[in-house]
N, C-alpha and C. Protein backbone atom coordinates (compact mmCIF):
# COMPACT_ATOMS: atom_id res chain seq x y z
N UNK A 1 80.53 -2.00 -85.90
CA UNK A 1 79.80 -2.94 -85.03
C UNK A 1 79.96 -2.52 -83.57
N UNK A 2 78.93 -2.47 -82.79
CA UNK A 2 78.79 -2.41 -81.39
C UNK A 2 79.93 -2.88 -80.70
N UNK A 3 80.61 -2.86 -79.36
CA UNK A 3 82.04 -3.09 -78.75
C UNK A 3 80.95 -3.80 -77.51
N UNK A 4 81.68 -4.44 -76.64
CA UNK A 4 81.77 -5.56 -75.71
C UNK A 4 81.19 -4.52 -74.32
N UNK A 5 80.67 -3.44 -73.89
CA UNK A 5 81.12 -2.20 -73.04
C UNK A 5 79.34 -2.01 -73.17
N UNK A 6 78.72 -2.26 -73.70
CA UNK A 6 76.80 -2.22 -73.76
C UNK A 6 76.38 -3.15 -73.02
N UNK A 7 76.58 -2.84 -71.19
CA UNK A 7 75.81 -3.78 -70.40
C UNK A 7 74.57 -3.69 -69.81
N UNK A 8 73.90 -2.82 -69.97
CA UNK A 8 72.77 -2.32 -69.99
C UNK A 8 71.47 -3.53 -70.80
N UNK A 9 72.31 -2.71 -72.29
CA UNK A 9 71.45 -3.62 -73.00
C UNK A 9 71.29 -4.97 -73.00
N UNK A 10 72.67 -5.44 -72.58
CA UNK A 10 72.80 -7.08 -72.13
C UNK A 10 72.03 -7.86 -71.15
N UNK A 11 71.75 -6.73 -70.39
CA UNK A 11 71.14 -7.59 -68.95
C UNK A 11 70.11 -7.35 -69.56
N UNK A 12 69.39 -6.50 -69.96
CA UNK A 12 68.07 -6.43 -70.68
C UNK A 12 67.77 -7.72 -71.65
N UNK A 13 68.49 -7.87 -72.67
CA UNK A 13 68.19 -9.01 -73.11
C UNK A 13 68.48 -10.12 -72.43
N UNK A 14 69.16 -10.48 -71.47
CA UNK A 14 68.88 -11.49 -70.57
C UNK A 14 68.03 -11.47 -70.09
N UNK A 15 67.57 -10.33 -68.96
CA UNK A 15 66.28 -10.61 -68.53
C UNK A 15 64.58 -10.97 -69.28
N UNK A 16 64.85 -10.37 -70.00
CA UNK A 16 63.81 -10.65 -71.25
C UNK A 16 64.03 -12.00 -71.79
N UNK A 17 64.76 -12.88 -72.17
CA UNK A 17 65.11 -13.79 -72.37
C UNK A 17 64.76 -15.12 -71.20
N UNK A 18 64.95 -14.79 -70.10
CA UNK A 18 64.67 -15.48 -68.55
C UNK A 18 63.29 -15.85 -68.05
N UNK A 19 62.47 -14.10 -68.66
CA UNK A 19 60.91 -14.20 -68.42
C UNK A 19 60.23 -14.85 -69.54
N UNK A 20 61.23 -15.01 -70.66
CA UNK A 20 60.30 -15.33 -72.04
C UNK A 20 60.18 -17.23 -71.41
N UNK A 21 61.34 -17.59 -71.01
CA UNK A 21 61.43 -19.26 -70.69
C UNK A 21 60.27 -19.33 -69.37
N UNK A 22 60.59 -18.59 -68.57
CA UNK A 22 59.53 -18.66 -67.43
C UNK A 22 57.99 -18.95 -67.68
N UNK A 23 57.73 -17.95 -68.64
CA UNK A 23 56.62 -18.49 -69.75
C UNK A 23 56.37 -19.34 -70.05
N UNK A 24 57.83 -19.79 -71.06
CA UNK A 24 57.32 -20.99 -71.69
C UNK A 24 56.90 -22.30 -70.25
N UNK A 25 57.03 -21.97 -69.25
CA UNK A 25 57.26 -23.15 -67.88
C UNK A 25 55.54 -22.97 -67.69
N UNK A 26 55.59 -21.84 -67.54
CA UNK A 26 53.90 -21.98 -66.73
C UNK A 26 53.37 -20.17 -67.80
N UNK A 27 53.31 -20.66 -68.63
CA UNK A 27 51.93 -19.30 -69.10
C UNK A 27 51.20 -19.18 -68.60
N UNK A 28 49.85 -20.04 -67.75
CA UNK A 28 48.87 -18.94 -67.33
C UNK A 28 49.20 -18.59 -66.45
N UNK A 29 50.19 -18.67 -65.31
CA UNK A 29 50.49 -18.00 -64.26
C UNK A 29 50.99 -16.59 -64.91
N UNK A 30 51.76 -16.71 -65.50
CA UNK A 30 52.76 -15.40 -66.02
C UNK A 30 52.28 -14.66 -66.81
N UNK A 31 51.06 -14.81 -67.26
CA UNK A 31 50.20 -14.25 -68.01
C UNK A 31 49.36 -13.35 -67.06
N UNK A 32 48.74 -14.07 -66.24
CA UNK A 32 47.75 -13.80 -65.39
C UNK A 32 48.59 -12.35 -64.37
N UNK A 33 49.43 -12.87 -63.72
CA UNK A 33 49.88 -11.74 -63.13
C UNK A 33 50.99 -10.97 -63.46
N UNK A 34 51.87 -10.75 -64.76
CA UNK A 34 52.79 -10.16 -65.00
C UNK A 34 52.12 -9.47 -66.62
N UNK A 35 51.51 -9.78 -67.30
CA UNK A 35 51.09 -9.24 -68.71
C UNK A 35 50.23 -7.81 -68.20
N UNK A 36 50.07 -6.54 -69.00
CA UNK A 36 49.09 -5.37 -68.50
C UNK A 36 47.71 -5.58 -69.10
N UNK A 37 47.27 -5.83 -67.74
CA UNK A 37 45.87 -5.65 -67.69
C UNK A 37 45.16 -4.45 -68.32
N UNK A 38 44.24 -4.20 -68.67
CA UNK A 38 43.28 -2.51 -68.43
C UNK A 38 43.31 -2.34 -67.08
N UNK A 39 43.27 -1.11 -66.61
CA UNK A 39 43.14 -1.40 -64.91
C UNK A 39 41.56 -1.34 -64.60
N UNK A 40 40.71 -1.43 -64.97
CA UNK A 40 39.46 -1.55 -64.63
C UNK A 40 39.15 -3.45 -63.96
N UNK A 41 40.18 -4.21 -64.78
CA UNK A 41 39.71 -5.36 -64.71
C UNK A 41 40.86 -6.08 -63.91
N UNK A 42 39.79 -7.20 -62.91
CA UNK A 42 40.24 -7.62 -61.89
C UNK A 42 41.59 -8.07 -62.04
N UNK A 43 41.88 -8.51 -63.18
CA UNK A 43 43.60 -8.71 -62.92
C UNK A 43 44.31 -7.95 -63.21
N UNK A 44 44.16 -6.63 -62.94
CA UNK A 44 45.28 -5.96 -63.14
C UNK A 44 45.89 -5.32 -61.55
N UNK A 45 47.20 -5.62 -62.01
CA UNK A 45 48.01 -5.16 -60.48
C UNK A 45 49.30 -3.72 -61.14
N UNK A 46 49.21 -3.32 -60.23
CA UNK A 46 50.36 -2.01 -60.19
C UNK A 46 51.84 -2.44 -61.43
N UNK A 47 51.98 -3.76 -60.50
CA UNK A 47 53.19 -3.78 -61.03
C UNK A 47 53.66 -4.40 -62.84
N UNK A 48 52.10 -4.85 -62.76
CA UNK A 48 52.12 -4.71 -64.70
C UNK A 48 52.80 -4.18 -65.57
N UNK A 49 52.49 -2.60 -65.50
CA UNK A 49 53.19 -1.38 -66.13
C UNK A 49 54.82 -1.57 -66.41
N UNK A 50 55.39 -2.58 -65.11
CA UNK A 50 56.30 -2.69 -65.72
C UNK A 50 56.57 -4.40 -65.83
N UNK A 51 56.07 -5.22 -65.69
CA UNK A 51 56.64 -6.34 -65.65
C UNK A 51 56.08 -7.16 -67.30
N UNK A 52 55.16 -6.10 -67.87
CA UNK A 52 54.72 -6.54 -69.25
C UNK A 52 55.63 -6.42 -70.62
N UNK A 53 57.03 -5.65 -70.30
CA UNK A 53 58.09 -4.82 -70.85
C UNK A 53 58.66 -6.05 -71.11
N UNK A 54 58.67 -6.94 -70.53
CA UNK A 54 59.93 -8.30 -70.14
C UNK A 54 58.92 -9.75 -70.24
N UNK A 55 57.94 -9.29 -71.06
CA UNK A 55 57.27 -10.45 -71.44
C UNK A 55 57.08 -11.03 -72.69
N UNK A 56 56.98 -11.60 -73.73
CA UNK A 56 56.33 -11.61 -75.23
C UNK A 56 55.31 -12.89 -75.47
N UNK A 57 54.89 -12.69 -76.41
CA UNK A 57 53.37 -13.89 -76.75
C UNK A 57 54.60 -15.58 -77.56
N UNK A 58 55.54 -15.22 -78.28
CA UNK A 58 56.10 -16.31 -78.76
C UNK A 58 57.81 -16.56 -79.28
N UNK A 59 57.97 -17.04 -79.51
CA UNK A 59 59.59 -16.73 -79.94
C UNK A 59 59.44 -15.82 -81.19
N UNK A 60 59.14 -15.44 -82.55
CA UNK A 60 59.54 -14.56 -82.97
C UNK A 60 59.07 -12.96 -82.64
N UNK A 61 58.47 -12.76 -81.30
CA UNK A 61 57.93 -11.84 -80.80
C UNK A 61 59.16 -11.60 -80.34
N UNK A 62 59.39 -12.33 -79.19
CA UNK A 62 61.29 -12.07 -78.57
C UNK A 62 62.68 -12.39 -79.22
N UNK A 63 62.17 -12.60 -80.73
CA UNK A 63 63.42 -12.75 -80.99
C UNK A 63 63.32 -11.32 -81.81
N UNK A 64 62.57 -10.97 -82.49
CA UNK A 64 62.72 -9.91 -83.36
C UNK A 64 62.43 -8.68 -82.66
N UNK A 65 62.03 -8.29 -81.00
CA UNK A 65 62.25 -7.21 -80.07
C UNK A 65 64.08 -7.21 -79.88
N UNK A 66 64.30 -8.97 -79.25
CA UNK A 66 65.58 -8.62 -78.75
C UNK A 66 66.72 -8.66 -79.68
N UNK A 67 66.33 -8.89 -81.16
CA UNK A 67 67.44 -8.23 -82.46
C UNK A 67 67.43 -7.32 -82.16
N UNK A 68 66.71 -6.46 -81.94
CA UNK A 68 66.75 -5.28 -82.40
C UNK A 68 66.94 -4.37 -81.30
N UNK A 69 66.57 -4.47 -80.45
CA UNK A 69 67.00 -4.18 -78.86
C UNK A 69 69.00 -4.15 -79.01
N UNK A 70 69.44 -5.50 -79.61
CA UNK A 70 70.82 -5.50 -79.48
C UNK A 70 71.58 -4.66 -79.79
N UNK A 71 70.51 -4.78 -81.50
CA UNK A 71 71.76 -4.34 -83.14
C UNK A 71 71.86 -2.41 -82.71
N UNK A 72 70.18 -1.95 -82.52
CA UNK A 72 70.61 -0.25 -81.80
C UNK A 72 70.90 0.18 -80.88
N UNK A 73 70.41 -0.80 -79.49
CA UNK A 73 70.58 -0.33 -78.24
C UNK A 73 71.68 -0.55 -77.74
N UNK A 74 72.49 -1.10 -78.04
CA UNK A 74 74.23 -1.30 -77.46
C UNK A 74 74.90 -0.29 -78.44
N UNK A 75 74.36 0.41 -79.74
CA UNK A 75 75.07 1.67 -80.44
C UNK A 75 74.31 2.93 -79.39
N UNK A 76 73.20 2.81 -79.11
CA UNK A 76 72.80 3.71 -78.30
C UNK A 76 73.38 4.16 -77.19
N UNK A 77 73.25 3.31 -76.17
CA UNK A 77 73.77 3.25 -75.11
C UNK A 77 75.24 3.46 -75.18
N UNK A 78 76.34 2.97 -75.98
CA UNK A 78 77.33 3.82 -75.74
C UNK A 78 77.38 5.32 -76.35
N UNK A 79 77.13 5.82 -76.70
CA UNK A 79 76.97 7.03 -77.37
C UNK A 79 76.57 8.34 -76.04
N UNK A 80 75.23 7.37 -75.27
CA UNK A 80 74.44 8.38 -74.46
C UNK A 80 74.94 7.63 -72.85
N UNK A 81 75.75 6.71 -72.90
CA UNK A 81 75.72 6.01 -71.90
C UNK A 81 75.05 5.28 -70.97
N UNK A 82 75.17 4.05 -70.00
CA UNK A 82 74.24 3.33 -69.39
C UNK A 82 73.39 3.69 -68.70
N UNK A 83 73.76 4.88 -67.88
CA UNK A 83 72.62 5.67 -66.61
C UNK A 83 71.18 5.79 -67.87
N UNK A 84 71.88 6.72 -68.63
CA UNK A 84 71.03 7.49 -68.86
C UNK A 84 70.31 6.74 -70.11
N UNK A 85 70.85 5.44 -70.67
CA UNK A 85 70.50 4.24 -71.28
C UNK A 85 69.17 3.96 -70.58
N UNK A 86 69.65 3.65 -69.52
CA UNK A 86 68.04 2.88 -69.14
C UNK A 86 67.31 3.81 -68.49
N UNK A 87 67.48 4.74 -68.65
CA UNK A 87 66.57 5.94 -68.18
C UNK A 87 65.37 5.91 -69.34
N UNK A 88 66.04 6.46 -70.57
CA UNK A 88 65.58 6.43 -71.50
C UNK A 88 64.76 5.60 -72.14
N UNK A 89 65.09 4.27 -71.76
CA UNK A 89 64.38 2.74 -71.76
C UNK A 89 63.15 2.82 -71.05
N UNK A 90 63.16 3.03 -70.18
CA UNK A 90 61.72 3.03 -69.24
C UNK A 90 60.65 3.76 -70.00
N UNK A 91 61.48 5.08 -69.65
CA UNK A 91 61.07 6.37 -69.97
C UNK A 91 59.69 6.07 -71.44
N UNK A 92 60.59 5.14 -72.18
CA UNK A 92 59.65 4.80 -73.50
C UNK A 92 58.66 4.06 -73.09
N UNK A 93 59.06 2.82 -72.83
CA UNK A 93 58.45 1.85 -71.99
C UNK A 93 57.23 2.25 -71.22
N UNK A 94 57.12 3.23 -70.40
CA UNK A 94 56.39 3.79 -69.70
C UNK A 94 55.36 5.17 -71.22
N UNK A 95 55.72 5.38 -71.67
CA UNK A 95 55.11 6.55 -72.59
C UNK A 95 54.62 5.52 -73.64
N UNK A 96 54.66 4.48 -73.92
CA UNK A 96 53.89 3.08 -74.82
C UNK A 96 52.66 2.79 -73.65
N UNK A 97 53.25 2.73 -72.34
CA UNK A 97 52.25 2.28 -71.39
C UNK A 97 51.03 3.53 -71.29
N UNK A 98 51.58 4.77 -71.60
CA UNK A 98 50.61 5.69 -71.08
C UNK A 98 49.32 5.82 -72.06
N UNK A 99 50.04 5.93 -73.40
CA UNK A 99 49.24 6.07 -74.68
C UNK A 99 48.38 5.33 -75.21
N UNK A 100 48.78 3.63 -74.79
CA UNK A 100 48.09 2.41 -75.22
C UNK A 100 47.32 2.74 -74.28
N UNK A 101 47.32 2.56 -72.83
CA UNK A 101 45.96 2.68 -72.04
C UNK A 101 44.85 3.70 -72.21
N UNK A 102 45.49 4.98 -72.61
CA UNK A 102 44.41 5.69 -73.16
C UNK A 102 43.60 5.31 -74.40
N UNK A 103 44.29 4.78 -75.28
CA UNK A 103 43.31 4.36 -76.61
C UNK A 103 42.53 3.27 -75.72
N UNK A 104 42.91 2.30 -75.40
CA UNK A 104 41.87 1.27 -74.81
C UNK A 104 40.89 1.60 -73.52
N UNK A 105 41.16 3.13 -73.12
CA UNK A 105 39.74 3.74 -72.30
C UNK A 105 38.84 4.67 -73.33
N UNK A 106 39.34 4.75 -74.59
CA UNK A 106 38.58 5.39 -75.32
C UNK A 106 37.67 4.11 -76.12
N UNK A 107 38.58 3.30 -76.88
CA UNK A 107 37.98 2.06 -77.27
C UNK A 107 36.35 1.69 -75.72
N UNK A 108 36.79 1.37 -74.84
CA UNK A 108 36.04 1.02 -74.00
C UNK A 108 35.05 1.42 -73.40
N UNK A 109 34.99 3.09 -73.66
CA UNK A 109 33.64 3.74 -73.77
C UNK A 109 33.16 3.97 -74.70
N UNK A 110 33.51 3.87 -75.95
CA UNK A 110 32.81 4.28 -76.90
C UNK A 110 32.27 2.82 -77.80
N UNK A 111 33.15 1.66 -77.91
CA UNK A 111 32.92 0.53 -78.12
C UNK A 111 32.42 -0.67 -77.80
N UNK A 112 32.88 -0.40 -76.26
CA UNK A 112 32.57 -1.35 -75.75
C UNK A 112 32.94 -3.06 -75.52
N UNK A 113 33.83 -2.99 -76.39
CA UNK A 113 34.72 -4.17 -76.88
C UNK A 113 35.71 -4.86 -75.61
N UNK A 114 35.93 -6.22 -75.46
CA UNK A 114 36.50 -6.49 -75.22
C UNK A 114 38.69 -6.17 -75.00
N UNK A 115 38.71 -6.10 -73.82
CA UNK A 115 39.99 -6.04 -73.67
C UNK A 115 41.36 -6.60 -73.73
N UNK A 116 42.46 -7.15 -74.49
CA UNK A 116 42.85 -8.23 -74.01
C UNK A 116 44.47 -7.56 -72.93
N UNK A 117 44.86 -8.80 -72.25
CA UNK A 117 45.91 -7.78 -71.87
C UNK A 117 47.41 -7.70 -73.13
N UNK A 118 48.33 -7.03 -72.68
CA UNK A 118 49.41 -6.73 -73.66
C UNK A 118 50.49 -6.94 -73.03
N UNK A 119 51.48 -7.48 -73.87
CA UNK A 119 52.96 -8.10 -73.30
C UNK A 119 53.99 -7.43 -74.59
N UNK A 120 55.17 -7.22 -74.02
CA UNK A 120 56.07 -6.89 -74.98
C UNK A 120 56.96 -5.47 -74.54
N UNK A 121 58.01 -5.63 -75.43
CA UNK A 121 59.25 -4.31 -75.03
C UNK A 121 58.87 -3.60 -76.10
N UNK A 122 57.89 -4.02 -77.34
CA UNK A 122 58.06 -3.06 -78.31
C UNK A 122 57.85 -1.29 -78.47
N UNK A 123 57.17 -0.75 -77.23
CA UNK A 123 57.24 0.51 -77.04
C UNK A 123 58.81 0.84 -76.94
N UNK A 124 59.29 0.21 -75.87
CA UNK A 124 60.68 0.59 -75.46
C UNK A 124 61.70 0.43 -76.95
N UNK A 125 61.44 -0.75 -77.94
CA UNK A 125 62.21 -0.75 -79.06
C UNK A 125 62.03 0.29 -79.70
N UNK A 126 61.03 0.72 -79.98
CA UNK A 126 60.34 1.64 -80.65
C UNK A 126 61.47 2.77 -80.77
N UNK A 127 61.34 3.31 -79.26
CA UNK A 127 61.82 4.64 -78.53
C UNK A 127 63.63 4.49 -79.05
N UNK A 128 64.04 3.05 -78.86
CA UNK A 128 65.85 2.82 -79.07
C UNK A 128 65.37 3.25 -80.70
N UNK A 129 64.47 2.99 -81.39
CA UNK A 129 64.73 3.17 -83.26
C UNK A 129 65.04 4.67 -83.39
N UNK A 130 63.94 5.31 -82.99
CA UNK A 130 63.86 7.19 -82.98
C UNK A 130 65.25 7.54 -82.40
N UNK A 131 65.71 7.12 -81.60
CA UNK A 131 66.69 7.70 -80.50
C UNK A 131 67.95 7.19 -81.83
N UNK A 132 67.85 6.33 -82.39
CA UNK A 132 69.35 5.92 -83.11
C UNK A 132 68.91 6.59 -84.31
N UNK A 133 67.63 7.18 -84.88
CA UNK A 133 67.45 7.94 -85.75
C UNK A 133 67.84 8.72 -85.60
N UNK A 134 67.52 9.41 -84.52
CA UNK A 134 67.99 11.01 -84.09
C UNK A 134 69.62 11.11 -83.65
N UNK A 135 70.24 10.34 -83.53
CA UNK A 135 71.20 10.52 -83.35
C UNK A 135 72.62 10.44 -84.73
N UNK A 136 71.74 9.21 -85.64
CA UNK A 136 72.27 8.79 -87.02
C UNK A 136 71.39 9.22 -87.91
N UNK A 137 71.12 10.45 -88.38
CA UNK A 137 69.90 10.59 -89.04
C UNK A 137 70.18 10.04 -90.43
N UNK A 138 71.44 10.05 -91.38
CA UNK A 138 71.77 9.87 -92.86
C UNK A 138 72.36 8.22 -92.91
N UNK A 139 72.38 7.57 -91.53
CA UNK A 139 72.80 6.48 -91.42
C UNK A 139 72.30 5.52 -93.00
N UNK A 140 72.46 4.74 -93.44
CA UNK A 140 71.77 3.61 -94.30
C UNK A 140 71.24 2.62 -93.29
N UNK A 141 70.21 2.49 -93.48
CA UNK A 141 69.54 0.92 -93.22
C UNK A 141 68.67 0.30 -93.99
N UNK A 142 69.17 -0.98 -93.89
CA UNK A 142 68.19 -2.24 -94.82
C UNK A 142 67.11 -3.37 -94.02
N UNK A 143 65.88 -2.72 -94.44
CA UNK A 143 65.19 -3.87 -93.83
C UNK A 143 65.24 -5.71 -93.94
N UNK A 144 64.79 -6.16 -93.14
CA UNK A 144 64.94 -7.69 -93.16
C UNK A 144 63.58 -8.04 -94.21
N UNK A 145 62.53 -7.66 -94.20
CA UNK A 145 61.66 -7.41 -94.97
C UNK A 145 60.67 -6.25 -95.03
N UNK A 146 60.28 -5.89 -96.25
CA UNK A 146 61.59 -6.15 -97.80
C UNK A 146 62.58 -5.58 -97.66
N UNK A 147 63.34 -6.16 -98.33
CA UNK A 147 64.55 -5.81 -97.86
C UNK A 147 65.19 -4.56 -98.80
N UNK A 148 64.38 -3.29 -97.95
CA UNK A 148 64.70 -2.14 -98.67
C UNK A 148 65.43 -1.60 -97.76
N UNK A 149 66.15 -0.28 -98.62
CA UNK A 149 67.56 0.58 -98.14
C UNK A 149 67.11 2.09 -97.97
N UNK A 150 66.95 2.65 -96.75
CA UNK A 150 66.59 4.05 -96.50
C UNK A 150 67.27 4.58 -95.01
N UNK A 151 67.32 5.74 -95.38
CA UNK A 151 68.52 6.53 -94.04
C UNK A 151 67.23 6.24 -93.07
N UNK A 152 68.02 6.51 -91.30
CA UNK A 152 67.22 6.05 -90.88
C UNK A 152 66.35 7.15 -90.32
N UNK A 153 66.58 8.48 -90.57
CA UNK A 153 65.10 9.68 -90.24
C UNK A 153 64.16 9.16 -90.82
N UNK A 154 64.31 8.77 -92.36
CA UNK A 154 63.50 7.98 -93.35
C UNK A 154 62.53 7.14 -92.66
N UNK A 155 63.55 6.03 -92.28
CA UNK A 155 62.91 4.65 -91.56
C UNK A 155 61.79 5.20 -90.54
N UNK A 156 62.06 5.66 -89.28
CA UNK A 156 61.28 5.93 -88.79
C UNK A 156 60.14 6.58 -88.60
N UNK A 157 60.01 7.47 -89.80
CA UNK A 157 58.85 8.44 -90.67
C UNK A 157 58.09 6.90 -90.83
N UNK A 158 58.77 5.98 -91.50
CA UNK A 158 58.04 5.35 -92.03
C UNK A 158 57.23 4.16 -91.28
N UNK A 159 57.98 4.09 -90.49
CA UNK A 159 57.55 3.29 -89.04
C UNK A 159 56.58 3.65 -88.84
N UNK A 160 56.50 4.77 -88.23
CA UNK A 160 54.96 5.53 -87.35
C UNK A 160 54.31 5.99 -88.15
N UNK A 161 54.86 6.20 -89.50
CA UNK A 161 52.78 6.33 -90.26
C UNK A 161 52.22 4.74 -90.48
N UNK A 162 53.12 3.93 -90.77
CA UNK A 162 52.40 2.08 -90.79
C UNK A 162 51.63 2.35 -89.36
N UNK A 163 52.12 2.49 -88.33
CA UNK A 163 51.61 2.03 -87.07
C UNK A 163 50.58 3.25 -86.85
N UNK A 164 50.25 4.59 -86.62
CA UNK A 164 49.45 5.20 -87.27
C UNK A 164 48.30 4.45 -87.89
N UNK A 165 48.51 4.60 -89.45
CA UNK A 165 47.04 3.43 -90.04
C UNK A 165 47.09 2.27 -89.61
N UNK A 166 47.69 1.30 -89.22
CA UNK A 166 47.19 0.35 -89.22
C UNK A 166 46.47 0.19 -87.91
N UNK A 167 47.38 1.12 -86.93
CA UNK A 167 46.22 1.54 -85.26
C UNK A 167 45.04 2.06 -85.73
N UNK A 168 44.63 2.77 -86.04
CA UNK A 168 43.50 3.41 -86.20
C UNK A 168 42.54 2.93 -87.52
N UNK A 169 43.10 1.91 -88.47
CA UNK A 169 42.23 1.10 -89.18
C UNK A 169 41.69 0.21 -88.94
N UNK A 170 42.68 -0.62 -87.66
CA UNK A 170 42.27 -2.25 -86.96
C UNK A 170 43.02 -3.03 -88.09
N UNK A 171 43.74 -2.67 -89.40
CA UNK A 171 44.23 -3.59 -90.23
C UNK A 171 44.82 -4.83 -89.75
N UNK A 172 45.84 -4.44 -88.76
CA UNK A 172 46.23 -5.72 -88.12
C UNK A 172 46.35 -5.37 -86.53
N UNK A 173 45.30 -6.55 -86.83
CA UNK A 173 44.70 -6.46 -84.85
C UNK A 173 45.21 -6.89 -84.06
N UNK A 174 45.57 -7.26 -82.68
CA UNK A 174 46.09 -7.51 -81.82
C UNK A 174 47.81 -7.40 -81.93
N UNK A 175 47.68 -6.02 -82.18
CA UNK A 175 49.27 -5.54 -81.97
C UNK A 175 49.15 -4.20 -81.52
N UNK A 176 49.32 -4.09 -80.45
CA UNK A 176 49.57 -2.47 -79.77
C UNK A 176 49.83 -1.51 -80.45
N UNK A 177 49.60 -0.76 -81.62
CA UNK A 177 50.32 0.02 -82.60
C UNK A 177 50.50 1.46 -81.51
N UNK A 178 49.75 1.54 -80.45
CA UNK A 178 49.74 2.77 -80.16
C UNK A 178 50.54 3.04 -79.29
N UNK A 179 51.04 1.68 -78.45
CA UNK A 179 51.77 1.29 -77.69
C UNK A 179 53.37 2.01 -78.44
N UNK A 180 53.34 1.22 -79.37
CA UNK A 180 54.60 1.68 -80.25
C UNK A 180 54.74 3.30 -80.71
N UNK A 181 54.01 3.83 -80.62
CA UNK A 181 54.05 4.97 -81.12
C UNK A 181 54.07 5.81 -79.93
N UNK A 182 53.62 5.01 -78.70
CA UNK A 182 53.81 6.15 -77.73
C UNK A 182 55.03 5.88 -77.33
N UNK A 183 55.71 5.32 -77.60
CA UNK A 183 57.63 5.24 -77.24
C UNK A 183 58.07 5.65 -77.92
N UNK A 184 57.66 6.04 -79.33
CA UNK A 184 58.52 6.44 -79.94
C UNK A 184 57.89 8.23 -79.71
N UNK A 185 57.16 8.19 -79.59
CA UNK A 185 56.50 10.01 -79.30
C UNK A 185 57.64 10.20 -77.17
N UNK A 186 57.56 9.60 -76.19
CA UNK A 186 58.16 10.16 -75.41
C UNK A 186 59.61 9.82 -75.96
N UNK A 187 60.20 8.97 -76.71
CA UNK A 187 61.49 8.87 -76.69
C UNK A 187 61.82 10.00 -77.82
N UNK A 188 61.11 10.50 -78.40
CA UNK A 188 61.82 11.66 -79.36
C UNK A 188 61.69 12.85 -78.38
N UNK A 189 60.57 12.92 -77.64
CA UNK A 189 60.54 13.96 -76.17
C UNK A 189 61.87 14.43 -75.71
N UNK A 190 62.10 13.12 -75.03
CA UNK A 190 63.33 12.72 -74.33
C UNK A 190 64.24 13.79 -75.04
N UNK A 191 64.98 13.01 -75.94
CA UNK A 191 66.11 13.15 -76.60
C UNK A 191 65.94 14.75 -77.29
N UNK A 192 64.94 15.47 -77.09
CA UNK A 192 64.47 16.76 -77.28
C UNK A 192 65.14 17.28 -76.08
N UNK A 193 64.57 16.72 -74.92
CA UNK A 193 64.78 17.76 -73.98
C UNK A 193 65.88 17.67 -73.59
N UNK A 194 66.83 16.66 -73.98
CA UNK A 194 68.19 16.10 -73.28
C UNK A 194 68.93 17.09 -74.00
N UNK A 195 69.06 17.26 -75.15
CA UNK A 195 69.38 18.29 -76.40
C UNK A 195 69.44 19.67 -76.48
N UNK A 196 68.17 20.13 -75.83
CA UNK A 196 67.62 21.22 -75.35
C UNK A 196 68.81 21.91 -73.85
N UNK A 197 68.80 21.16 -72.45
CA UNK A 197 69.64 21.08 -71.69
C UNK A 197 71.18 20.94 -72.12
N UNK A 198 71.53 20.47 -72.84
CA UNK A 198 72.74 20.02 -73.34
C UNK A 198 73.24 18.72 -72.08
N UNK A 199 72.57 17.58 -71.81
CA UNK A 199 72.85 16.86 -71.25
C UNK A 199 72.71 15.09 -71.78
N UNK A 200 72.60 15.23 -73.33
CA UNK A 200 72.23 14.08 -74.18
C UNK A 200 73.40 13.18 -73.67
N UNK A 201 74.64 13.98 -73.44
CA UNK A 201 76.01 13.30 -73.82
C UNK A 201 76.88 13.10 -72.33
N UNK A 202 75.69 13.10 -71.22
CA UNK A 202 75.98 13.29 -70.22
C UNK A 202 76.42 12.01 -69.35
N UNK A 203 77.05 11.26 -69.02
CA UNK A 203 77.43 10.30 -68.76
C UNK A 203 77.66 10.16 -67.11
C-alpha cells in the first residue's frame, strides 16, 4: 500500500475535490468559464486547457478519476518522484488536450455537428494507468467491474482498444475517448523518453 510521503497527488485530489464543490455552488458559472471550450467558440478562454483538468460533470465522475488518481498516482509518484510527478501529470493532461481538440476540428469540418465543452482529469488518469503499467508491467490487477484479474501491460492494451472503438464508433457518446487516449499516447512518450535519457528515476 502507498506510504503517507505522495503529496503531489494529495493536493491534486484536493484541489479537484474543491473545484468539484465549487460546482456544485454555482455550475453555470464554472461551466461557462473553466470547462474546454472548442476554441472557435465564443467561450473559450486560454486558460481552459488547464482549468478543465480540475473539473467533472458529477460525483461518480470525481469519485472514480480521484480513486484512481490515489490508488496509482501516490505508487507513481514515489517511485518517479514529485517534481517530476506533476510534470508528467500535465504533460498527459495537456497531450488528452491536444488530441481531443484535433478530433473535434476534424468532427467539425467534416460533420458539422455540434460541440459540447469537456471537463475532467481523465486524460491525466489515463497517462498515471500506462505510467504504473510501464513501470509494474506483471503487476495483478482486478477490475471493480467485472471484476476481472489481468497484469497490468494487459490492462492497459485493453483500455485503449475499448476507447479506440468506442471513439471512433460513437458507441458511447459524450465521453472524450480520445481525450483518454491522448494521455495515455504522451504519457507512454514521456516515460519513453525519460528511459531513453536515463532520467525516469531522477528525483
Amino acid at each position: 500500500m502507498p506510504d503517507n510521503n505522495a503529496r503531489v497527488t494529495k493536493n491534486l485530489v484536493i484541489i479537484n475535490v474543491i473545484v468539484f464543490l465549487a460546482t456544485l455552488l454555482n455550475e453555470p458559472f464554472m461551466m461557462q468559464n473553466f470547462a474546454l471550450y472548442y476554441p472557435m467558440s465564443h467561450n473559450f478562454h486560454w486558460w481552459q486547457i488547464f482549468t478543465h483538468m480540475f473539473m467533472h460533470g458529477n460525483f461518480w465522475h470525481i469519485f472514480f478519476n480521484m480513486y484512481t488518481l490515489y490508488m496509482f498516482g501516490t505508487v507513481v509518484e514515489q517511485i518517479i518522484g514529485g517534481r517530476k510527478f506533476l510534470i508528467y501529470y500535465f504533460v498527459c493532461g495537456l497531450g488528452a488536450v491536444a488530441l481531443h481538440l484535433g478530433v473535434q476540428a476534424l468532427q467539425a469540418h467534416f460533420f458539422f455537428s455540434s460541440i459540447p465543452p469537456v471537463v475532467g482529469a481523465s486524460g491525466a488518469i489515463y497517462g498515471i494507468l500506462i505510467a504504473f503499467a510501464m513501470l509494474f508491467p506483471e503487476a495483478r490487477m482486478t477490475l471493480i467491474f467485472p471484476p476481472v484479474s489481468m497484469k497490468a501491460k494487459t490492462m492497459v492494451i485493453v483500455f485503449a482498444a475499448i476507447e479506440l472503438f468506442t471513439g471512433v464508433t460513437g458507441i458511447a457518446d459524450g465521453i472524450a475517448h480520445f481525450a483518454h487516449l491522448g494521455g495515455m499516447l504522451f504519457g507512454w512518450l514521456l516515460i519513453k523518453y525519460w528511459r531513453k535519457r536515463g532520467t525516469l528515476f531522477d528525483r
